[in-house]
N, C-alpha and C. Protein backbone atom coordinates (compact mmCIF):
# COMPACT_ATOMS: atom_id res chain seq x y z
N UNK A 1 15.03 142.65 -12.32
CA UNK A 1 15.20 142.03 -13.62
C UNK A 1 14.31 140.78 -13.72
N UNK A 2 14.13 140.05 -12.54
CA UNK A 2 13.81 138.83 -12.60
C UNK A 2 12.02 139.24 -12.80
N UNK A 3 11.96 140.27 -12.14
CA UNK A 3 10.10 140.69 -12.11
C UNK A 3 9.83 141.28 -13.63
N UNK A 4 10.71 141.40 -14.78
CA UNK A 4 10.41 142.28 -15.57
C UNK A 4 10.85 141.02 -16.57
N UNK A 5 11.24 140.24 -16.69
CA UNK A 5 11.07 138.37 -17.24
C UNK A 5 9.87 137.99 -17.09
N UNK A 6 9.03 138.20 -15.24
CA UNK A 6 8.28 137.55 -15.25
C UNK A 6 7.16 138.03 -16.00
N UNK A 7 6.85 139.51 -15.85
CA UNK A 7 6.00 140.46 -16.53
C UNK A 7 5.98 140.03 -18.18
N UNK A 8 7.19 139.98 -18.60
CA UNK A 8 6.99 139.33 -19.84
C UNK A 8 6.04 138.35 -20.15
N UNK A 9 6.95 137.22 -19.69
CA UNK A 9 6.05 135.80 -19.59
C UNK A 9 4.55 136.19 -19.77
N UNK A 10 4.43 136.55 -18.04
CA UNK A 10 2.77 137.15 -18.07
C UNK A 10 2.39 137.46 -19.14
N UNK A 11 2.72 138.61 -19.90
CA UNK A 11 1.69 139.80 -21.36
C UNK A 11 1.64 138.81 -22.13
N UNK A 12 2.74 137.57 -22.46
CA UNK A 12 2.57 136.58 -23.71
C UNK A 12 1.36 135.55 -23.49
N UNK A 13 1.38 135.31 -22.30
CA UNK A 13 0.76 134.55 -22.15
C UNK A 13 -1.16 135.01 -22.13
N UNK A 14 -1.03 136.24 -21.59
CA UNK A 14 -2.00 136.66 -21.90
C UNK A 14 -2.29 136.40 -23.39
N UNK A 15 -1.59 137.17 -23.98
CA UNK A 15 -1.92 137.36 -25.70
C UNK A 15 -1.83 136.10 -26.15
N UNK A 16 -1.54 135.21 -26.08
CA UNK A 16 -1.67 133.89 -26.25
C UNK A 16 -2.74 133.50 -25.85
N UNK A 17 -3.80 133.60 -24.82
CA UNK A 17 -4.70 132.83 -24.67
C UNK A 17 -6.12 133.78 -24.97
N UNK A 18 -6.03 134.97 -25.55
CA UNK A 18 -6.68 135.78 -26.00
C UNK A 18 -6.91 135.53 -27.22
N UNK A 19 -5.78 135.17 -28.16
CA UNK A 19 -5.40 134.96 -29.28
C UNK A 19 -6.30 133.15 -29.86
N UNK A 20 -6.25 132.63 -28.31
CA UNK A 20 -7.00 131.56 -28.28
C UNK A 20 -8.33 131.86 -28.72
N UNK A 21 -8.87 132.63 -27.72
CA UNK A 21 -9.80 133.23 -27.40
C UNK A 21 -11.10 133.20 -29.00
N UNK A 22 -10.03 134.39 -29.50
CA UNK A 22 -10.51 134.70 -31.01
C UNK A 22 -10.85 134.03 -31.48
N UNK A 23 -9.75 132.74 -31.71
CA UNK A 23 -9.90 132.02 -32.51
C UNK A 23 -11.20 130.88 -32.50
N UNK A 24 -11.19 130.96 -31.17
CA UNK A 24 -12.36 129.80 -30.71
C UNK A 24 -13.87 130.65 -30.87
N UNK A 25 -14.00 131.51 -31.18
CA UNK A 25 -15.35 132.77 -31.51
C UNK A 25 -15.44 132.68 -32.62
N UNK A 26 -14.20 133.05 -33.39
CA UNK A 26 -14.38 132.94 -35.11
C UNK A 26 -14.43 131.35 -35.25
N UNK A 27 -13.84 130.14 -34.81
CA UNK A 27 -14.77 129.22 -35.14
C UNK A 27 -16.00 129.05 -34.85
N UNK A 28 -16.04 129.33 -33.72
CA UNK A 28 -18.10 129.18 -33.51
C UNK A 28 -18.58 130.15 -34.52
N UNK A 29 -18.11 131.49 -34.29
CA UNK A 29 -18.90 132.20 -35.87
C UNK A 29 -19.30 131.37 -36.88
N UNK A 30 -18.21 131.07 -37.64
CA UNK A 30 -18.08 129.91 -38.80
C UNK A 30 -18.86 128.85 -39.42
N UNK A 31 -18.59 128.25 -37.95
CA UNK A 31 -19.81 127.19 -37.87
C UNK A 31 -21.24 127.65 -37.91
N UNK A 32 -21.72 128.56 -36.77
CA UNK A 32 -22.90 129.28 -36.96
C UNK A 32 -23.41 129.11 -38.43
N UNK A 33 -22.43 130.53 -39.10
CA UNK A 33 -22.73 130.61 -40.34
C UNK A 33 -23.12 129.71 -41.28
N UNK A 34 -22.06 128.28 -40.75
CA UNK A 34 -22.29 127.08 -41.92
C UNK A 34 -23.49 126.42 -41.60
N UNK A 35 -24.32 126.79 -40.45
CA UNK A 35 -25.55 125.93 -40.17
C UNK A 35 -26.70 126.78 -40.68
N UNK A 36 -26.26 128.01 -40.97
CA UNK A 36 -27.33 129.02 -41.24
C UNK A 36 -27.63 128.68 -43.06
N UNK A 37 -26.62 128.13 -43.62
CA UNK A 37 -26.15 128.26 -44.59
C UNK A 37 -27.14 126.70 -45.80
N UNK A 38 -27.59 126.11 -44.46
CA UNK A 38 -28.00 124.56 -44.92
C UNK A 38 -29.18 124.80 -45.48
N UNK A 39 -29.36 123.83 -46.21
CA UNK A 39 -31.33 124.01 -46.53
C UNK A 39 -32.18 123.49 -45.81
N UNK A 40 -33.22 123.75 -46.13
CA UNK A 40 -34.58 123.22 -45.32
C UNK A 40 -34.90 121.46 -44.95
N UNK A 41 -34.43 121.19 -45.96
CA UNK A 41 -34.44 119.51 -45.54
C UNK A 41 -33.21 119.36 -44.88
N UNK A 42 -31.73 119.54 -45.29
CA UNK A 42 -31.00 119.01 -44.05
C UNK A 42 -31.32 119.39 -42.51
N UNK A 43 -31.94 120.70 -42.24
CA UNK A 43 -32.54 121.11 -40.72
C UNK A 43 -32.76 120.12 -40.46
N UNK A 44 -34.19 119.97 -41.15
CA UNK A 44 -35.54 118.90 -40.92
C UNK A 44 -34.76 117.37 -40.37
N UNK A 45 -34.15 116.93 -41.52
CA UNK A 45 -33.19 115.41 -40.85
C UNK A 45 -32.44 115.75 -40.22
N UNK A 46 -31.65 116.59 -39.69
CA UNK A 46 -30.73 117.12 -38.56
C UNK A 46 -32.15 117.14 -36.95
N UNK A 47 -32.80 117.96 -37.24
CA UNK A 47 -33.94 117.79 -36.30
C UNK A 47 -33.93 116.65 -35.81
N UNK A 48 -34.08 115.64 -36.57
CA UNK A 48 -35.79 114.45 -36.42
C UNK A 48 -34.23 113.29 -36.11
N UNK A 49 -32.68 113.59 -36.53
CA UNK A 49 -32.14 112.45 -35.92
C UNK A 49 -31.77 113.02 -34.62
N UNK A 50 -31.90 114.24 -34.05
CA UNK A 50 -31.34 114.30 -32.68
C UNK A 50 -32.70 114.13 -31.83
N UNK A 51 -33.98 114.42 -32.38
CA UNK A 51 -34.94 113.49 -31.25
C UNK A 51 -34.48 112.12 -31.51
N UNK A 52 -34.36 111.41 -32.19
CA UNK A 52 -34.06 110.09 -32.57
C UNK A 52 -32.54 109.49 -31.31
N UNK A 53 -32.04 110.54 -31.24
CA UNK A 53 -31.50 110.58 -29.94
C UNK A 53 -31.58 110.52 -28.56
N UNK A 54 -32.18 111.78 -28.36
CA UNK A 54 -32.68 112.04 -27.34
C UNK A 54 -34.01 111.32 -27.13
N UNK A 55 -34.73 110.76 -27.76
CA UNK A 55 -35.63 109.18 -27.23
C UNK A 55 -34.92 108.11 -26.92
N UNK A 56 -33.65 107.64 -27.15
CA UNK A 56 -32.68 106.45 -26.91
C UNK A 56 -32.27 106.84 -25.46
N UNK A 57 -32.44 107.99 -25.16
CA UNK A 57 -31.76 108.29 -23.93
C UNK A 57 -33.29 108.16 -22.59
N UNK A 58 -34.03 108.35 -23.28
CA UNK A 58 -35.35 107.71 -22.22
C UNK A 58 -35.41 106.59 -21.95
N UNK A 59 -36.02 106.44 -20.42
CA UNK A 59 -35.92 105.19 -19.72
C UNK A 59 -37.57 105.45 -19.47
N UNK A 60 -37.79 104.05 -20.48
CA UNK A 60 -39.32 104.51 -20.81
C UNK A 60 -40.22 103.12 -19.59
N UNK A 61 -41.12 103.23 -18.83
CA UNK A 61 -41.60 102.25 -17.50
C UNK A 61 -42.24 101.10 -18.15
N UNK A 62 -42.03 100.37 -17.19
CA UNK A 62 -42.50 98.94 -18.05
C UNK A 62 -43.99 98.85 -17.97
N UNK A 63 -44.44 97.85 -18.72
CA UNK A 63 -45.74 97.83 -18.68
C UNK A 63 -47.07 97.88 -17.05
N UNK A 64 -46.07 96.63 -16.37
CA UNK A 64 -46.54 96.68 -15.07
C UNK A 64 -46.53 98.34 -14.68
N UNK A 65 -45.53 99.18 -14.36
CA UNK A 65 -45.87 100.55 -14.16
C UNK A 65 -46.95 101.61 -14.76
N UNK A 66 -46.81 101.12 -15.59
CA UNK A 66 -48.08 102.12 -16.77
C UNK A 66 -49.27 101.39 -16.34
N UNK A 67 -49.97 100.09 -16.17
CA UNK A 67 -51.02 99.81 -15.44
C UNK A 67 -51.49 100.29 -14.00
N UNK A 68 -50.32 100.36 -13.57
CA UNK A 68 -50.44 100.68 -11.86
C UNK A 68 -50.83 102.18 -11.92
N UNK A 69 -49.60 103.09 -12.61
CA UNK A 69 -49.86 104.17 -12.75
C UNK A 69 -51.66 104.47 -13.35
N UNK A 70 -52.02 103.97 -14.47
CA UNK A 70 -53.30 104.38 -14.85
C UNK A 70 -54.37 103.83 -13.77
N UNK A 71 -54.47 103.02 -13.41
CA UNK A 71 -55.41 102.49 -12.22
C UNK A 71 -55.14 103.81 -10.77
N UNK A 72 -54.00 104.44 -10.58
CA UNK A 72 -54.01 104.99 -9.63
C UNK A 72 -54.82 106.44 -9.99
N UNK A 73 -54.58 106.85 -11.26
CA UNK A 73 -55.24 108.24 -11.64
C UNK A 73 -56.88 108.26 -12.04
N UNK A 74 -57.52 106.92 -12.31
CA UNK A 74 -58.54 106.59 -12.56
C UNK A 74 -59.45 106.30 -11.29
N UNK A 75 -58.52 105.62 -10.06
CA UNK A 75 -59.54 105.97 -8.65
C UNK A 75 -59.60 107.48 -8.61
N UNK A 76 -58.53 108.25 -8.44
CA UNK A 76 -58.49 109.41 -8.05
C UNK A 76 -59.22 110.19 -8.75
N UNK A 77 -59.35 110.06 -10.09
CA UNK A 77 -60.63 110.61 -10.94
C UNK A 77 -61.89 110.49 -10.27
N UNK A 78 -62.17 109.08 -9.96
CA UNK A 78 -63.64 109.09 -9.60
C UNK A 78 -63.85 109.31 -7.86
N UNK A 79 -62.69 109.40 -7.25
CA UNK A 79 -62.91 110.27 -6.10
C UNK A 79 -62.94 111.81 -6.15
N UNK A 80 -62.05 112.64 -6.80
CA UNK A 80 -62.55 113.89 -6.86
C UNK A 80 -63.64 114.19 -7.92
N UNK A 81 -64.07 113.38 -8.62
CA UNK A 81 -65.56 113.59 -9.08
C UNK A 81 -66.78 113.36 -8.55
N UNK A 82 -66.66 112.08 -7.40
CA UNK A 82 -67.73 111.47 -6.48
C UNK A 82 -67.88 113.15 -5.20
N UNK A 83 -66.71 113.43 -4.67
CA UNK A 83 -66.30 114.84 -4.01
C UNK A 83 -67.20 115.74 -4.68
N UNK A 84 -66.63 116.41 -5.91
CA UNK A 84 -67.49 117.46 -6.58
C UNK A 84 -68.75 117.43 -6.43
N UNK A 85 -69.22 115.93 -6.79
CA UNK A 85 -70.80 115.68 -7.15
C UNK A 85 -71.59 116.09 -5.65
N UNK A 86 -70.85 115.61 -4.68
CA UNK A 86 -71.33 115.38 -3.09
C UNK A 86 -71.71 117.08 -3.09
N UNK A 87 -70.61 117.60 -3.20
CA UNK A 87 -70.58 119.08 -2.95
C UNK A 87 -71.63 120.21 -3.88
N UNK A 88 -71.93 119.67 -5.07
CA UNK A 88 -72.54 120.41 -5.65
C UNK A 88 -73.76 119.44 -5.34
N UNK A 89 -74.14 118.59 -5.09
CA UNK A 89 -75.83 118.72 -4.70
C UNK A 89 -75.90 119.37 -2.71
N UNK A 90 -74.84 119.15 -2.37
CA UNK A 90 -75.00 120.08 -1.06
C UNK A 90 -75.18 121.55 -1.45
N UNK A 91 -74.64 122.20 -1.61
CA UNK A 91 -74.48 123.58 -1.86
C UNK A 91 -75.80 123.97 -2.68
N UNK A 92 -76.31 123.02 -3.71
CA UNK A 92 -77.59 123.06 -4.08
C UNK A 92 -78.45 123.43 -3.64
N UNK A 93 -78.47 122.33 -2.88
CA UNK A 93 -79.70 122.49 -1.74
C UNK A 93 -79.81 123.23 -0.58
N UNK A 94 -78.63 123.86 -0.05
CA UNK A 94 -78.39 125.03 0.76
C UNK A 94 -79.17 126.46 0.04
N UNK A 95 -78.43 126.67 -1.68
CA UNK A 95 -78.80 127.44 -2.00
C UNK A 95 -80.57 127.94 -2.25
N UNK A 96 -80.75 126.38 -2.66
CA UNK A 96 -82.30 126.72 -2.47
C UNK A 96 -83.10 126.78 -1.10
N UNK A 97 -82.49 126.43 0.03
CA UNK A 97 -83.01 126.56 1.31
C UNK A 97 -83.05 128.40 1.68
N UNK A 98 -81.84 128.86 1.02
CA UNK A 98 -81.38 129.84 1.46
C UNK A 98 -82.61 131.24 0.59
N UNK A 99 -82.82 130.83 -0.58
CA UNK A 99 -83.50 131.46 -1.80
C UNK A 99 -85.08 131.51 -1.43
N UNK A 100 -85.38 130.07 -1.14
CA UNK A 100 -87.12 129.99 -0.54
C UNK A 100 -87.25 130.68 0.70
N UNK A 101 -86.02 130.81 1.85
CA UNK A 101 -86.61 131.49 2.85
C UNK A 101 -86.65 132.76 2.48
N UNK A 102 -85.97 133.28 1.90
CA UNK A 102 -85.92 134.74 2.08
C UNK A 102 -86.56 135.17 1.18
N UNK A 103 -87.39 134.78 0.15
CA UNK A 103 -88.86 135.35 -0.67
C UNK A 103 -89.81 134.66 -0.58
């Protein structure tokens, strides 16, 4: 008797949180629908205030960093370009060593 109470309990509770369930789908449906439903300019200001958001939430580097940072990518520029340059007048001149001997 006592297992066939509990079985009860159980099925309600199921259907109860199923019943939840629904309900929380057909609201998201709903909503869906009501966003589908907006015009072209509310999107647009719906858009442009949640970047307006999500930029408040950046932790943007201070100036000292942004100097350091650009000075560090600007050696490194002119080292793998000083590199390239080295390499392509080597290989140059290999190639033409290689071209004059053999005709």
């Amino acid at each position: 008797m006592i297992n066939r109470e509990l079985r009860r309990i159980q099925e309600r509770s199921k259907a109860a949180a199923q019943k939840q369930r629904l309900a929380a789908q057909r609201k998201k449906y709903a909503e869906r629908k009501k966003e589908e439903k907006k015009g072209i300019w509310t999107r647009i200001t719906v858009f442009f205030k949640e970047v307006r958001q999500e930029l408040n939430k950046v932790i943007w580097p201070s100036r000292e960093e942004v100097t350091n940072y650009t000075v560090v990518v600007l050696i490194t520029v002119a080292a793998v370009s000083t590199f390239l340059l080295a390499l392509d007048y080597v290989l140059t001149h290999l190639l033409q060593l290689v071209t004059k001997g053999l005709f």
